[in-house]
Protein backbone atom coordinates (compact mmCIF):
# COMPACT_ATOMS: atom_id res chain seq x y z
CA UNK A 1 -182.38 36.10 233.83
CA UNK A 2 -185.76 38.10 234.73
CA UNK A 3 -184.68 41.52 236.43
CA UNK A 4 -186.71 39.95 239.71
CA UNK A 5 -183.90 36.95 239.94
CA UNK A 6 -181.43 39.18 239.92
CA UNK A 7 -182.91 41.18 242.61
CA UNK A 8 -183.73 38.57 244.73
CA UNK A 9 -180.15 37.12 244.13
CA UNK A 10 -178.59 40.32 245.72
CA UNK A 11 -180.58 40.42 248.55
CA UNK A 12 -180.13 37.07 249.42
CA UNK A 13 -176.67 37.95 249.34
CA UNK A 14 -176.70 40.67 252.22
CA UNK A 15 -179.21 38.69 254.33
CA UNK A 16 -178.10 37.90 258.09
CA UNK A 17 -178.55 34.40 257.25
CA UNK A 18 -176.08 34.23 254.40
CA UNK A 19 -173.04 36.69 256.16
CA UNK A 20 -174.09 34.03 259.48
CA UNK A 21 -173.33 31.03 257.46
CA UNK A 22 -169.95 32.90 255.52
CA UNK A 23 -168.55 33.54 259.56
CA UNK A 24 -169.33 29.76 260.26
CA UNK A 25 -167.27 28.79 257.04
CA UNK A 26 -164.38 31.05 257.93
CA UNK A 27 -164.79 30.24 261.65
CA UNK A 28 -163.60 26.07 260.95
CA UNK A 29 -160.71 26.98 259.21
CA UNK A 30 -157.67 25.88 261.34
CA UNK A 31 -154.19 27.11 261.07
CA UNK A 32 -151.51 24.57 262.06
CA UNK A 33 -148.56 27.13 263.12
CA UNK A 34 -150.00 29.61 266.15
CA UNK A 35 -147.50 31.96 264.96
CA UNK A 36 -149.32 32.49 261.33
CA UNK A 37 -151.10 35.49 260.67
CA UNK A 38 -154.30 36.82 258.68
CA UNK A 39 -154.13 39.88 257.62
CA UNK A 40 -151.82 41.14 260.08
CA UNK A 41 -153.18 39.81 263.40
CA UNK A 42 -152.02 36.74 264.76
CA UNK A 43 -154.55 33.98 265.27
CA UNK A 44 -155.14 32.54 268.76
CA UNK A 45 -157.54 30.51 270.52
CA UNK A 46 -158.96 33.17 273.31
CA UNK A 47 -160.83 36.22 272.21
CA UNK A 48 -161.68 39.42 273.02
CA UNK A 49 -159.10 41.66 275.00
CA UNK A 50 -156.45 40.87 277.30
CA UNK A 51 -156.18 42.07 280.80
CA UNK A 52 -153.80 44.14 280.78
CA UNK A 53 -155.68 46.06 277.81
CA UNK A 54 -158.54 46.46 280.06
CA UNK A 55 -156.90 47.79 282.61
CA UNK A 56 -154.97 50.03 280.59
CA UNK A 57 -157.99 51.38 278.90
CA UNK A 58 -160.05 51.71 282.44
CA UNK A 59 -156.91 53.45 283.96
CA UNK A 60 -156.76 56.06 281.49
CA UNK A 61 -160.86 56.50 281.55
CA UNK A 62 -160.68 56.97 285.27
CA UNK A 63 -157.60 59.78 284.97
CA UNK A 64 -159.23 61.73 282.66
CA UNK A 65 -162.64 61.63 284.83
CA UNK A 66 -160.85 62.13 288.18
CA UNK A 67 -158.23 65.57 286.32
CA UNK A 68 -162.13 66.55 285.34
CA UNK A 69 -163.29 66.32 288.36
CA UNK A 70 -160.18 67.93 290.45
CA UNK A 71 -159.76 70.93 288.03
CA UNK A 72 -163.69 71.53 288.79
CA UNK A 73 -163.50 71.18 292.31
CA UNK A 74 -160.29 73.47 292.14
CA UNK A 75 -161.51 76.10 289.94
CA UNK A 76 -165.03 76.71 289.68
CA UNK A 77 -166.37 79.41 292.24
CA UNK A 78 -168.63 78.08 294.73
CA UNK A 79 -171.67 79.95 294.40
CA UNK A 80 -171.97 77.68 290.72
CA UNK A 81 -170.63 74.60 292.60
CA UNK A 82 -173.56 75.51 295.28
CA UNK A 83 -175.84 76.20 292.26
CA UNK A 84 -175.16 72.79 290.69
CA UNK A 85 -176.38 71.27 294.29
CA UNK A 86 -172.51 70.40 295.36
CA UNK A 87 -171.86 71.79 298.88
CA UNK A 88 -169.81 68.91 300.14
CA UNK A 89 -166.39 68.89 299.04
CA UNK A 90 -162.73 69.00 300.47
CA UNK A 91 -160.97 72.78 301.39
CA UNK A 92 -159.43 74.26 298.65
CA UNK A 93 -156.07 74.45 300.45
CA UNK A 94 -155.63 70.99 299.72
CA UNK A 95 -155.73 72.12 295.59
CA UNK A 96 -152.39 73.73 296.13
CA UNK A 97 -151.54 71.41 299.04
CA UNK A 98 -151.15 67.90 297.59
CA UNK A 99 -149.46 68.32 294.44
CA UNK A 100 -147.25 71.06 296.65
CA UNK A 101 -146.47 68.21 298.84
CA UNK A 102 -146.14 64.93 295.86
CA UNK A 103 -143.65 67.60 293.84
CA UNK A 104 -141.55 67.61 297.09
CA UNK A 105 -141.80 64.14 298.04
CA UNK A 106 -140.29 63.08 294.35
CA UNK A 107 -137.74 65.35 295.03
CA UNK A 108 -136.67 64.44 298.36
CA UNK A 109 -137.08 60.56 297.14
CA UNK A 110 -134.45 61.46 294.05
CA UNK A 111 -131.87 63.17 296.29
CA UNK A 112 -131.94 59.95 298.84
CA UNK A 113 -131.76 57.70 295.82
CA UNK A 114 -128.61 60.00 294.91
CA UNK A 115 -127.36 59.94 298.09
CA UNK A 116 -127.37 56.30 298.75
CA UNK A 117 -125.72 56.16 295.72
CA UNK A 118 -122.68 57.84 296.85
CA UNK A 119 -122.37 55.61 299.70
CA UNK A 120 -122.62 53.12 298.01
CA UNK A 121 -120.00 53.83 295.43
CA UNK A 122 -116.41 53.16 296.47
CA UNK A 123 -114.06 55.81 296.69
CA UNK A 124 -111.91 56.95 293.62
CA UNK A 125 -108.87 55.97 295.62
CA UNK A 126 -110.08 52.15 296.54
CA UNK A 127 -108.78 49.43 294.26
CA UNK A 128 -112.13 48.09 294.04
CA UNK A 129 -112.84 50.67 291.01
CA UNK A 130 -110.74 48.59 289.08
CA UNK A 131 -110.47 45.03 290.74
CA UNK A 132 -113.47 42.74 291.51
CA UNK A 133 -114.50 39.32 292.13
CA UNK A 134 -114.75 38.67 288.05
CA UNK A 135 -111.06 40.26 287.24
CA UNK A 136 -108.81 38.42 285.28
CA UNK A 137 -105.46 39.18 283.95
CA UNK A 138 -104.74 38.22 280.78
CA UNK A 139 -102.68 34.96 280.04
CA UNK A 140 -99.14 35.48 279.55
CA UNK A 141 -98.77 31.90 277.89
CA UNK A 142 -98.27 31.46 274.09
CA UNK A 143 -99.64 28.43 273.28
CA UNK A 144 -98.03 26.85 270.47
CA UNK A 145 -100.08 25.66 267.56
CA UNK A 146 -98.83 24.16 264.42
CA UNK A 147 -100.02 26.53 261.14
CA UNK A 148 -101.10 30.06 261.27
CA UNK A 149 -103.78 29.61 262.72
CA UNK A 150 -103.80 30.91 266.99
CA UNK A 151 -106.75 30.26 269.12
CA UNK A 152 -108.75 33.02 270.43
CA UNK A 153 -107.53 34.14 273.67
CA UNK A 154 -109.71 34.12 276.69
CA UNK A 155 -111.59 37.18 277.87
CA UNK A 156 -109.88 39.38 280.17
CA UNK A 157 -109.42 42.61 281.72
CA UNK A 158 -106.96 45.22 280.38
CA UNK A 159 -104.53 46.28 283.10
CA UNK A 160 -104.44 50.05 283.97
CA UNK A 161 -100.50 50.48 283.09
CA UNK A 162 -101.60 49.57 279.67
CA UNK A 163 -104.68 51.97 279.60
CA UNK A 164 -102.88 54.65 280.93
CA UNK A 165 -100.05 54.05 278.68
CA UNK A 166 -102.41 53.86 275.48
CA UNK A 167 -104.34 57.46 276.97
CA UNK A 168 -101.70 59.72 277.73
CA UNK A 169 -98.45 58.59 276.84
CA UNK A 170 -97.78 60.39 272.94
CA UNK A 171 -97.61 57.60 270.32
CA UNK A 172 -93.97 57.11 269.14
């Protein structure tokens, strides 16, 4: 082999034409199970990115821009802001204002989640704290099986003489 083969060997090698047909090669192959991977993606049908990837990606984009844009409006004097050719823009009361006014808001929203909360709840004295709809007291029958073997009780609900007894009386 001539050092001229060898050469043109290589560069057929890298040429668009031969890396196009390689992707067409790799692009028939078919895997029967969806849930197969190559090398550590799953294959599926659709490309390109999901939704929900997008919007992700365009929501964080458009945070960073708009925090940009806020701690600009908020902080740099206006002569520069005039400089720059910007002479229309909001009061600057409204820099302190609004997040002044969200931090409140959350708060006020938390202490009326709390509160409805504690309506909600039933008092400690109410039987309801330990009796509902889905109580069931255990079943006092034995049933009687031949062998050693005893089925599995059904589920239940321990009683509160027995808690109480198990909690705070001393064992003996």
């Amino acid at each position: 082999m001539s050092k001229e083969q060898t050469m043109a060997d290589f560069s057929s090698l890298n040429s668009p034409k031969r890396i196009l047909s390689l992707t067409k090669e790799r692009a028939t192959v078919s895997f029967p199970d969806p849930d197969d991977k190559v090398s550590g993606f799953a294959v599926s049908e659709e490309h390109g990115p999901k939704p929900s990837e997008v919007y992700g990606f365009v929501g964080s984009i458009s945070t960073v821009v708009t925090t940009v844009i806020f701690l600009v409006w908020a902080y740099v004097p206006e002569p520069w802001l005039h400089s720059v050719g910007i002479t229309y823009y909001p009061s600057r009361y409204w820099a302190l204002a609004v997040p002044a006014y969200a931090m409140v808001t959350i708060v006020l929203a938390m202490g009326f989640y709390l509160g409805l909360n504690f309506m909600a709840t039933p008092p400690p004295t109410s039987l309801n704290t330990m009796f509902d709809d889905y109580s069931r007291e255990p079943s006092s029958s034995v049933p009687s099986v031949e062998g050693d073997e005893l089925p599995i009780e059904p589920i239940s609900d321990i009683g509160i003489n027995q808690v109480n007894d198990l909690m705070f009386n001393p064992a003996e």
